[in-house]
Protein backbone atom coordinates (compact mmCIF):
# COMPACT_ATOMS: atom_id res chain seq x y z
CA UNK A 1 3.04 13.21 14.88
CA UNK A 2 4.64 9.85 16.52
CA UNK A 3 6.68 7.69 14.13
CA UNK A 4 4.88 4.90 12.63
CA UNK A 5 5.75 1.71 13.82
CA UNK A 6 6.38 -1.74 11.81
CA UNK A 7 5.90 -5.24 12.62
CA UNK A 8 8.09 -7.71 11.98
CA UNK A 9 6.28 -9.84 9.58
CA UNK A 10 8.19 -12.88 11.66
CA UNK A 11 6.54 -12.31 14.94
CA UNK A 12 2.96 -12.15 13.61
CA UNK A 13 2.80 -13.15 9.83
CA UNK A 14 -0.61 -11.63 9.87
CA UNK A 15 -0.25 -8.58 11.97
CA UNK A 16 -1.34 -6.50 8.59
CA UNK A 17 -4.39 -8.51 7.45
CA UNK A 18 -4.67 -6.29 4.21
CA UNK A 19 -2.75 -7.11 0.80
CA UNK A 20 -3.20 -3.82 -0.61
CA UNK A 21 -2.40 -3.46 -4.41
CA UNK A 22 -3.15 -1.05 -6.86
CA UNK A 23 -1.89 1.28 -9.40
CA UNK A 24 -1.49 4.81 -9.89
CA UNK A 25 -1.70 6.94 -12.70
CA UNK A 26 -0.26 10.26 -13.36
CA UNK A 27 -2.77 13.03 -12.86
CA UNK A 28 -0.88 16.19 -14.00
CA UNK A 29 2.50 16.05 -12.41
CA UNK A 30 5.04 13.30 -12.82
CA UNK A 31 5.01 10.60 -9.93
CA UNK A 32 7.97 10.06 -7.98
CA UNK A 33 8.29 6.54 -7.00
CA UNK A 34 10.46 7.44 -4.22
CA UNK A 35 8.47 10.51 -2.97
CA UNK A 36 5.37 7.81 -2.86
CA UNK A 37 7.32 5.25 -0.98
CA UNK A 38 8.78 8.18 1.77
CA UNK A 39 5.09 9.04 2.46
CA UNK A 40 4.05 5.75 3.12
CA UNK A 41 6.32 4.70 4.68
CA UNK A 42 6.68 8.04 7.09
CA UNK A 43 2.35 7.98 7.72
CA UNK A 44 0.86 4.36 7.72
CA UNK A 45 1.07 1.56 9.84
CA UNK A 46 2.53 -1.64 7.17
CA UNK A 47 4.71 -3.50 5.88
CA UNK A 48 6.37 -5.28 2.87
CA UNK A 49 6.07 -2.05 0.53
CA UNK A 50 6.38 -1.93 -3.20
CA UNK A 51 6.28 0.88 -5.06
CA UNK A 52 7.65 0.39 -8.36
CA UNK A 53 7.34 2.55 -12.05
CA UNK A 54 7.96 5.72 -13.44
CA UNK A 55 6.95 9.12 -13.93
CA UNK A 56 3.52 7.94 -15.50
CA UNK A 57 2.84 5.16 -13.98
CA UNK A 58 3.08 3.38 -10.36
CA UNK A 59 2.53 0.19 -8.74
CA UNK A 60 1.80 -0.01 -5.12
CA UNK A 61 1.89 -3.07 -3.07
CA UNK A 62 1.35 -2.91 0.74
CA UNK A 63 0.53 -5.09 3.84
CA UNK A 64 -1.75 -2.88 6.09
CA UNK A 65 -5.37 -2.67 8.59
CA UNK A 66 -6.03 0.42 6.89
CA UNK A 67 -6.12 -0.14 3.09
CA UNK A 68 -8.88 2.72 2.81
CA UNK A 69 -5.88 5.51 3.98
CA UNK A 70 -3.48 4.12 1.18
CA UNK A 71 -6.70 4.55 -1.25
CA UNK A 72 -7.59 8.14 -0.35
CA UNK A 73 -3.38 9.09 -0.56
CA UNK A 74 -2.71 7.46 -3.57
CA UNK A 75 -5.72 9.03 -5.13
CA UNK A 76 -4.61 12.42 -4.21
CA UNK A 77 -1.70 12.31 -6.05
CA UNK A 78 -2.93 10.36 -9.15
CA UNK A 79 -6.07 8.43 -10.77
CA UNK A 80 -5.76 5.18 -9.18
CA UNK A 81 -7.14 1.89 -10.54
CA UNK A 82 -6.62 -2.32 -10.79
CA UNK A 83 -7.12 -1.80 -7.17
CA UNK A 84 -7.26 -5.19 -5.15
CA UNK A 85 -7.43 -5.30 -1.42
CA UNK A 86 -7.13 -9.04 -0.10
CA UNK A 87 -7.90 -10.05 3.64
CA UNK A 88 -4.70 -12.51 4.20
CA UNK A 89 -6.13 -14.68 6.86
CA UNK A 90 -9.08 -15.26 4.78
CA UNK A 91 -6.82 -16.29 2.63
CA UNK A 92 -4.33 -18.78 4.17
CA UNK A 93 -8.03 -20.51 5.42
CA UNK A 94 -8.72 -21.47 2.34
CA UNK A 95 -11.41 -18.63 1.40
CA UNK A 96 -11.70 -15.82 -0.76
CA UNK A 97 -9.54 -13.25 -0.23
């Protein structure tokens, strides 16, 4: 597998269309924040992650073209809801998001 590749959010403010937020809820293991973050960071194309909670409970937040592959991951490692996906350039055009 190649590395996945970032862009600077200076070059091209809108080079991940895709304010991806949701939350995920423990299944029936504990959640590791940090083992969350690694994997998203390590397999999807993004930027300007959060992934902040606990062993219960996790909130994602992430800039990407792809918001369906951050679904389908974060659903296989918990039930996920509150999930809002945003189109940015919809956005900054005055339009809903």
């Amino acid at each position: 597998m190649e590395p996945i590749q970032s862009i600077d959010a200076e070059d091209d403010q809108f080079a991940y269309r895709y304010d991806t937020q949701l939350l995920i809820d423990r299944r029936d293991e504990d959640l590791d924040e940090d083992e969350i973050t690694d994997y998203i960071l390590g397999h999807f194309e993004g930027n300007s992650l959060v992934a902040a909670g606990d062993e219960d409970m996790v909130k994602i937040h992430f800039h990407t073209n792809e918001p369906w592959k951050i679904l389908e991951y974060c659903n296989s490692v918990g039930e996920i809801y509150d999930i809002v996906v945003e189109d940015m350039i919809r956005q900054s055009n005055g339009q809903q998001g």
